[in-house]
C-alpha atoms as a PDB file:
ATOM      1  CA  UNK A   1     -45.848  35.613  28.707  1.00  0.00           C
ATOM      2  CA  UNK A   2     -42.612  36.876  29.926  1.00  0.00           C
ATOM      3  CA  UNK A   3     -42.201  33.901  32.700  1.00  0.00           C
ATOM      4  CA  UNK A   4     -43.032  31.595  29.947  1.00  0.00           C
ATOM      5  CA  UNK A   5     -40.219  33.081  27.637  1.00  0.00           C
ATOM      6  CA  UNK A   6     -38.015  32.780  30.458  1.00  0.00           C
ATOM      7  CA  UNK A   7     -38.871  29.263  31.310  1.00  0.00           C
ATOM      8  CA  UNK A   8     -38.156  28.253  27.780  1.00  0.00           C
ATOM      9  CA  UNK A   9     -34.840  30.103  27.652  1.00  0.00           C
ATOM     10  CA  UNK A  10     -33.461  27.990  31.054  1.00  0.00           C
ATOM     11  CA  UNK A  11     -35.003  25.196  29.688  1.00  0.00           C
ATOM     12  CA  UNK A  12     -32.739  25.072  26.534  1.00  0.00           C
ATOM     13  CA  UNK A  13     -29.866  26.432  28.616  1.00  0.00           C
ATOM     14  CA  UNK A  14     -29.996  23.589  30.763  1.00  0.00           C
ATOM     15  CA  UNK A  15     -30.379  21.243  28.089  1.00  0.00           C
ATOM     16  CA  UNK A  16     -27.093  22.552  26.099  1.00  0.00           C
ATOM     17  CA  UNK A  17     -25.394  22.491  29.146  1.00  0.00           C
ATOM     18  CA  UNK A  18     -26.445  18.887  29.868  1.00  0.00           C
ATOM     19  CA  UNK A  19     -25.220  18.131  26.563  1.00  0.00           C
ATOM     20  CA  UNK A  20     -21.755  19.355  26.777  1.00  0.00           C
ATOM     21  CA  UNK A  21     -21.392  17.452  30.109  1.00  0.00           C
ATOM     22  CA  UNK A  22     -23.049  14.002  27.993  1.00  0.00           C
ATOM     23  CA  UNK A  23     -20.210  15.061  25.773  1.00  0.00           C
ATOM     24  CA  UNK A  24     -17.344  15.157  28.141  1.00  0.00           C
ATOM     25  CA  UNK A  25     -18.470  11.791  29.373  1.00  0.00           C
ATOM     26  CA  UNK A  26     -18.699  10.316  26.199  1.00  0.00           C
ATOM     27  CA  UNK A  27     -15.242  11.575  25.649  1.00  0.00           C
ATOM     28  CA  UNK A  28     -13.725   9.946  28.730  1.00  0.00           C
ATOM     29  CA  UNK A  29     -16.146   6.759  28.718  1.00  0.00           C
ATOM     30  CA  UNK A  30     -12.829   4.506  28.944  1.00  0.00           C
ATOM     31  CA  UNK A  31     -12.205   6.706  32.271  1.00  0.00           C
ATOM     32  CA  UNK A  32     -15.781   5.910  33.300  1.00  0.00           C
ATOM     33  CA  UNK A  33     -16.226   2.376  32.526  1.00  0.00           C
ATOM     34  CA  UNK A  34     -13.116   1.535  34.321  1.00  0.00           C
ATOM     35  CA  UNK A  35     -14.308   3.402  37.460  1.00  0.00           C
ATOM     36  CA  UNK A  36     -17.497   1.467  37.025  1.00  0.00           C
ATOM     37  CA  UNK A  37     -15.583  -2.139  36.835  1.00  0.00           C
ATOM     38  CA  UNK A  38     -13.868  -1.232  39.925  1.00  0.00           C
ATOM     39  CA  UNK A  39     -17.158  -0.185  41.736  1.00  0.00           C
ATOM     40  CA  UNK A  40     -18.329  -3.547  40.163  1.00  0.00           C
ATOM     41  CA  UNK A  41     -15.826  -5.730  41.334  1.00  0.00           C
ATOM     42  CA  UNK A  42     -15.854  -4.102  44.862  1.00  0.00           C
ATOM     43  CA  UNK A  43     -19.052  -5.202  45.193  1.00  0.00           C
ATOM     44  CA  UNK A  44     -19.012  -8.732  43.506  1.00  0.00           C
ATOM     45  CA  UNK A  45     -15.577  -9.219  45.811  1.00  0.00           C
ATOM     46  CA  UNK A  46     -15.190  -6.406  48.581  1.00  0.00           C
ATOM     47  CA  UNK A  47     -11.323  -7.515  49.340  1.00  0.00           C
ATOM     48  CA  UNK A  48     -10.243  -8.275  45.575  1.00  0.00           C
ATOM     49  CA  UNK A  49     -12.217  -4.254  45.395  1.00  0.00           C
ATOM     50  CA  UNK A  50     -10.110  -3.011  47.509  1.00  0.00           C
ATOM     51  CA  UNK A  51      -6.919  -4.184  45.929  1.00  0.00           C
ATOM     52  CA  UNK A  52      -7.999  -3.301  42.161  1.00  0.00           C
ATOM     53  CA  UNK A  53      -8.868   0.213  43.644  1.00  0.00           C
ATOM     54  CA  UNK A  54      -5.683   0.896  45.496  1.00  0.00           C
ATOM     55  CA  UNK A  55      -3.807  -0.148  42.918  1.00  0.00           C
ATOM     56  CA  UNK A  56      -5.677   2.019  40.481  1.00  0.00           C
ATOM     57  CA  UNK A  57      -5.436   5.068  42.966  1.00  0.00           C
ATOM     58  CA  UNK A  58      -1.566   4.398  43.632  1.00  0.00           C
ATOM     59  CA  UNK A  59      -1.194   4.444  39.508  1.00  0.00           C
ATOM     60  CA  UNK A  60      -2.939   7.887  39.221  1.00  0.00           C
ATOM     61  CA  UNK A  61      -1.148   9.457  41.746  1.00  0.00           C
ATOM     62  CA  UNK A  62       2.067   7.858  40.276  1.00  0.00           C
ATOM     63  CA  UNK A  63       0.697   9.901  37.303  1.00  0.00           C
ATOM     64  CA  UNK A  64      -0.517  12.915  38.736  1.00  0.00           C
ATOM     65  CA  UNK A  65       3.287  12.868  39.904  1.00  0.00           C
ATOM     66  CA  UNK A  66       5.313  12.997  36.713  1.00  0.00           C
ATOM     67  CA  UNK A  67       2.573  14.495  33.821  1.00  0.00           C
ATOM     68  CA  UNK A  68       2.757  18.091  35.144  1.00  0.00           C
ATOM     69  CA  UNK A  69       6.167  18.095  34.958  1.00  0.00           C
ATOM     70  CA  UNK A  70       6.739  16.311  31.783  1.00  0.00           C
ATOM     71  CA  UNK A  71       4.481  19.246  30.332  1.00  0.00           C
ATOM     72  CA  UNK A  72       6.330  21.455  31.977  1.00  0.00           C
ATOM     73  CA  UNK A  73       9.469  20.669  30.014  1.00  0.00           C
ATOM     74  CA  UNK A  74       7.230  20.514  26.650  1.00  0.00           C
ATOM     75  CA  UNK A  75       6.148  24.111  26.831  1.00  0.00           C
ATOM     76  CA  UNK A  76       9.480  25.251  27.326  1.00  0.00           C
ATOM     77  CA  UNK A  77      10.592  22.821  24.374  1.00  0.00           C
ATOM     78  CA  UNK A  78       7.737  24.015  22.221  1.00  0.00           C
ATOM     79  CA  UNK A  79       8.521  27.639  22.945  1.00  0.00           C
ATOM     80  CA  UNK A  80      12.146  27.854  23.210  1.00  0.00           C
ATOM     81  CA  UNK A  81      13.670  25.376  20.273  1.00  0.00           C
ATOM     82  CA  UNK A  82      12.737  26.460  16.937  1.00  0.00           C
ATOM     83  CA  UNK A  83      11.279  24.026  14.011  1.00  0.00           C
ATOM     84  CA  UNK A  84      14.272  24.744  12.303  1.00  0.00           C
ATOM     85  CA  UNK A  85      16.259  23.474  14.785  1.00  0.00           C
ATOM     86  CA  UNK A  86      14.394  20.155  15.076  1.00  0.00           C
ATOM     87  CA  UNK A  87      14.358  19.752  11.321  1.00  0.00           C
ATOM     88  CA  UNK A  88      17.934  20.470  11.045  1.00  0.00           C
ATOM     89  CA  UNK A  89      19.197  17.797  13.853  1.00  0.00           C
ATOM     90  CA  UNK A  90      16.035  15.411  13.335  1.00  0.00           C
ATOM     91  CA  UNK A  91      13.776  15.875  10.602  1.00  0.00           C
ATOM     92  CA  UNK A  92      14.014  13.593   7.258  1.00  0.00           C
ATOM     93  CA  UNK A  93      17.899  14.674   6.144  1.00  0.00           C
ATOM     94  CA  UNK A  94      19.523  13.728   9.151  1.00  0.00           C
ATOM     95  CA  UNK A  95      20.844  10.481   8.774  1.00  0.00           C
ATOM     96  CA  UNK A  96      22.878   8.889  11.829  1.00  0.00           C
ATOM     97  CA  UNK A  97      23.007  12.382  13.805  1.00  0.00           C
ATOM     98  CA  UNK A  98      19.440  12.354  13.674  1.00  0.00           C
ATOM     99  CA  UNK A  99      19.125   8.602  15.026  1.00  0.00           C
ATOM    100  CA  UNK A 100      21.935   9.135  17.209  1.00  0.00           C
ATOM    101  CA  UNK A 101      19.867  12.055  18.942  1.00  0.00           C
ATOM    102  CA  UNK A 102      16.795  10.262  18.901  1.00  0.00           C
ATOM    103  CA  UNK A 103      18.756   7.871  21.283  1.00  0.00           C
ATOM    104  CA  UNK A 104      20.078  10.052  23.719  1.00  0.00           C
ATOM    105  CA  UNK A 105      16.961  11.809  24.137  1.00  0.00           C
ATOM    106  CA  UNK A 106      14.956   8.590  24.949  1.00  0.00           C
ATOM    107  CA  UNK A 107      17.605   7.284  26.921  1.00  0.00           C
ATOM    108  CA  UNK A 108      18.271  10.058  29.125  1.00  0.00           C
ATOM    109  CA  UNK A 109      14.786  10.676  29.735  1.00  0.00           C
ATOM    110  CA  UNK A 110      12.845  10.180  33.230  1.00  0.00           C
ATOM    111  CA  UNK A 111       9.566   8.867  33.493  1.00  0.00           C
ATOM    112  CA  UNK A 112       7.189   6.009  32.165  1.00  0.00           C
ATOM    113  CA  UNK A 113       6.633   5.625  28.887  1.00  0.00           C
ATOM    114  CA  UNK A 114       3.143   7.799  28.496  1.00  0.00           C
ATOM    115  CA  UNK A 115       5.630  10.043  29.075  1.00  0.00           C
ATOM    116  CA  UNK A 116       7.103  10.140  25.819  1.00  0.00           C
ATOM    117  CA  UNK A 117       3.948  10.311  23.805  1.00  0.00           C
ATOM    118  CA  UNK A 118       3.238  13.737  23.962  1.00  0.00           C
ATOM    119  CA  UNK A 119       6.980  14.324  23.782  1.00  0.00           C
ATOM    120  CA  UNK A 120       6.776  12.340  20.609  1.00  0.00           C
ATOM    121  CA  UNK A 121       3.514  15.289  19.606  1.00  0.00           C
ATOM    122  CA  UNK A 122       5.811  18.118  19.709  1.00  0.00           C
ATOM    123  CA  UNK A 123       8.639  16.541  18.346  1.00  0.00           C
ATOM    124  CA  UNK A 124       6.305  16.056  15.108  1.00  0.00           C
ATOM    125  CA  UNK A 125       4.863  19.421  15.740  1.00  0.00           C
ATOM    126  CA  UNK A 126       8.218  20.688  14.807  1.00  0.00           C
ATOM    127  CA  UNK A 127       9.274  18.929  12.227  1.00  0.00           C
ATOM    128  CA  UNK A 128      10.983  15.383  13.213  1.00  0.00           C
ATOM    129  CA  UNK A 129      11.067  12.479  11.187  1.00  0.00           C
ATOM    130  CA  UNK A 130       8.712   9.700  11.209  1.00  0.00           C
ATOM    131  CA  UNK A 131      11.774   7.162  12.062  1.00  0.00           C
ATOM    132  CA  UNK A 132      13.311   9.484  14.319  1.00  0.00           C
ATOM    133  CA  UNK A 133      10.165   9.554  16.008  1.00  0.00           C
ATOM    134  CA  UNK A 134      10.027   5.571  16.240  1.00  0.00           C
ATOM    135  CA  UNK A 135      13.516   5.672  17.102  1.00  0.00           C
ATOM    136  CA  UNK A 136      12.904   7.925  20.162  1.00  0.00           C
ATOM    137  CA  UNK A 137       9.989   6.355  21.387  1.00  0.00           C
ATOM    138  CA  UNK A 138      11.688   2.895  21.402  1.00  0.00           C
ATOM    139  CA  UNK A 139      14.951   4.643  23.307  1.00  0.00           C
ATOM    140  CA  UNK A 140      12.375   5.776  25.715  1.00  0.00           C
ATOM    141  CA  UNK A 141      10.842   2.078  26.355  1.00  0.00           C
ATOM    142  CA  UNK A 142      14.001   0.187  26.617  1.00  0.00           C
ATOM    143  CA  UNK A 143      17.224   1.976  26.675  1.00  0.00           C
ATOM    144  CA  UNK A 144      17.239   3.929  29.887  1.00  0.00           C
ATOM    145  CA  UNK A 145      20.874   4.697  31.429  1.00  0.00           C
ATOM    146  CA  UNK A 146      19.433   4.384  35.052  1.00  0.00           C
ATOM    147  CA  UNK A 147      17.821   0.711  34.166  1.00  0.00           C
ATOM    148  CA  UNK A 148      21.384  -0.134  32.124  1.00  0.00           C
ATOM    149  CA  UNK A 149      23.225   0.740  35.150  1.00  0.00           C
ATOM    150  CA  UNK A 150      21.051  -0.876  37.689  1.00  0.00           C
ATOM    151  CA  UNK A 151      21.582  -4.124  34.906  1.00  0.00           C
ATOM    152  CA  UNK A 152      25.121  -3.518  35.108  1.00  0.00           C
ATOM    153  CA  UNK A 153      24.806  -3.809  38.836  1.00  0.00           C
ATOM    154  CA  UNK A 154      22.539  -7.061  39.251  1.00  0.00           C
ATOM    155  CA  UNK A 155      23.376  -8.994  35.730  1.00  0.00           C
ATOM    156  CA  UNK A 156      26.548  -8.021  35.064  1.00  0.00           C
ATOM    157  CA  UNK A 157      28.726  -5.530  32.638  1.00  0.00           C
ATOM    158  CA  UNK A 158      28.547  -7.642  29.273  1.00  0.00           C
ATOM    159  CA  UNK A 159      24.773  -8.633  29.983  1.00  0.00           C
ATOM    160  CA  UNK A 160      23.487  -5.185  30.068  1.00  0.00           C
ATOM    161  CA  UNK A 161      25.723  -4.213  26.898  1.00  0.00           C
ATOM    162  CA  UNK A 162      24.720  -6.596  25.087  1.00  0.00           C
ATOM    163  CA  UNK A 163      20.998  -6.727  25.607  1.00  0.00           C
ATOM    164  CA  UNK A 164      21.450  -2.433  25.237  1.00  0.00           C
ATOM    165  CA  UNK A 165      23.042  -3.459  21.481  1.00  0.00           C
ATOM    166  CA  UNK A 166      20.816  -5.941  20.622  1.00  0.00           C
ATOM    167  CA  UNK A 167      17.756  -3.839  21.699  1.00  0.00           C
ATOM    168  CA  UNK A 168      19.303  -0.603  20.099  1.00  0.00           C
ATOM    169  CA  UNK A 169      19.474  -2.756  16.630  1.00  0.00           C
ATOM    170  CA  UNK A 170      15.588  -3.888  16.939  1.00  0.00           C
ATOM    171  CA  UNK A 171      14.407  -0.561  17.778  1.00  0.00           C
ATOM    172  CA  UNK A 172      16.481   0.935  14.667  1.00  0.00           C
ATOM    173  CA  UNK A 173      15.122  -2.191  12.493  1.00  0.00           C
ATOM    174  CA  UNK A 174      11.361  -1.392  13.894  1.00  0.00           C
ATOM    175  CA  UNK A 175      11.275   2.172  13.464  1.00  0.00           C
ATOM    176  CA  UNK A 176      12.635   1.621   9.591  1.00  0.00           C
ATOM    177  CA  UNK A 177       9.685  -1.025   9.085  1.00  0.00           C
ATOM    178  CA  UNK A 178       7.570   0.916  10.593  1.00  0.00           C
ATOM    179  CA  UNK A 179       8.933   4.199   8.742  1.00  0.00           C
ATOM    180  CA  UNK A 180       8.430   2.381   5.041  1.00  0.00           C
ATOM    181  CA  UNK A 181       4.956   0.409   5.941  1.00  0.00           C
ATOM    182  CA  UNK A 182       3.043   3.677   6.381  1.00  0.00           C
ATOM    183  CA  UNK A 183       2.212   5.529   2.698  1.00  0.00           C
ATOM    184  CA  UNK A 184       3.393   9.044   2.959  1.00  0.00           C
ATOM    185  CA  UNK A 185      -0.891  10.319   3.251  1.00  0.00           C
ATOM    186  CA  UNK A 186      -0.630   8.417   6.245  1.00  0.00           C
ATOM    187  CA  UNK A 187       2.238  10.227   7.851  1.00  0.00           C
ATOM    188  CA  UNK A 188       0.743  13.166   6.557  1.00  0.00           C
ATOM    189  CA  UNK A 189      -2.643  12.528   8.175  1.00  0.00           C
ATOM    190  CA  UNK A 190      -0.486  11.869  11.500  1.00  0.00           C
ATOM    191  CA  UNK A 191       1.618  15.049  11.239  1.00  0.00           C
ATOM    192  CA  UNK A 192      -1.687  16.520  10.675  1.00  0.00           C
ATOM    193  CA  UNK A 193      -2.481  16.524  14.023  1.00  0.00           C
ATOM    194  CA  UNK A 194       0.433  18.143  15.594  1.00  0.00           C
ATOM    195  CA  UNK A 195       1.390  20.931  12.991  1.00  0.00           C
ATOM    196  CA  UNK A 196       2.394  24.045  14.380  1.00  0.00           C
ATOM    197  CA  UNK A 197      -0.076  27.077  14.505  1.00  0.00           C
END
């Protein structure tokens, strides 16, 4: 009687436990069915294999490189600069000195640009505006200073200026279509997912 309680007590123990795993794989199936096209492809093509998966190992490691310390810097953000703060230099009110900020941040930052999304998480997490948030995110993408100087190097002074100019304007005139094409319950249900504990 007692083995048989015992039996049945592993037995659903096992299965929960298979179930959370089903559930972590389910949760990272884009993870897995990439993995699977490059074990596919591998074997379809063993040289064109070998290239997708060496490429695909040289991007993780690129990533395993800068994530940890982009985190880093966000648990130090997230713990040492208030909400106030944020809302006071970049929430809704800020106006040009909000954009302006936006700016520097993304231009001044190091790293890809998955980089800046979970940047972007805390910044709503404490309080930054939608547009500010576009803003900084499109700073990020295209107006690096190391890339504007390496322009200024290889294309020239009044190349890289302008093309920084006319990509500061789009990202501004984005990030304000952007801002008013989204209904204020659909910010809210974004913010929603990064308010502060």
């Amino acid at each position: 009687m007692a083995s048989a309680f015992y039996f049945r007590f592993w037995w659903r123990s096992l299965w929960e436990m298979w179930w959370d795993d089903m559930a972590q794989v389910v949760r990272y199936k884009w993870v897995w069915l990439f993995l699977a096209g490059d074990v596919a492809l591998f074997l379809w093509n063993p040289a064109l294999g070998t290239n997708v998966f060496k490429r695909t190992t040289d991007s993780f490691l690129e990533m395993l490189g800068v994530i940890p310390p982009i985190f880093i810097l966000l648990g130090l953000l997230d713990t040492w600069v208030p909400r106030e703060k944020v809302v006071t230099h970049l929430g809704e009110g800020s106006g040009m000195r909000g954009i302006s900020l936006a700016v520097l941040l993304g231009a001044f930052a190091a790293g890809p640009l998955y980089g800046a999304f979970p940047v972007s998480a805390v910044m709503m997490k404490k309080g930054a505006s939608f547009f500010n948030i576009m803003v900084f995110i499109g700073a990020w993408a295209t107006l690096k200073i190391p890339m504007f100087l390496f322009e200024t190097q290889f294309l020239g002074g009044l190349f890289s200026v302008t093309r920084w100019l006319c990509s500061l304007l789009g990202i501004i005139l984005i990030a304000f279509v952007m801002d008013r094409s989204l209904s204020s319950a659909e910010k809210q249900t974004i913010y929603a997912k990064h308010q502060e504990t």
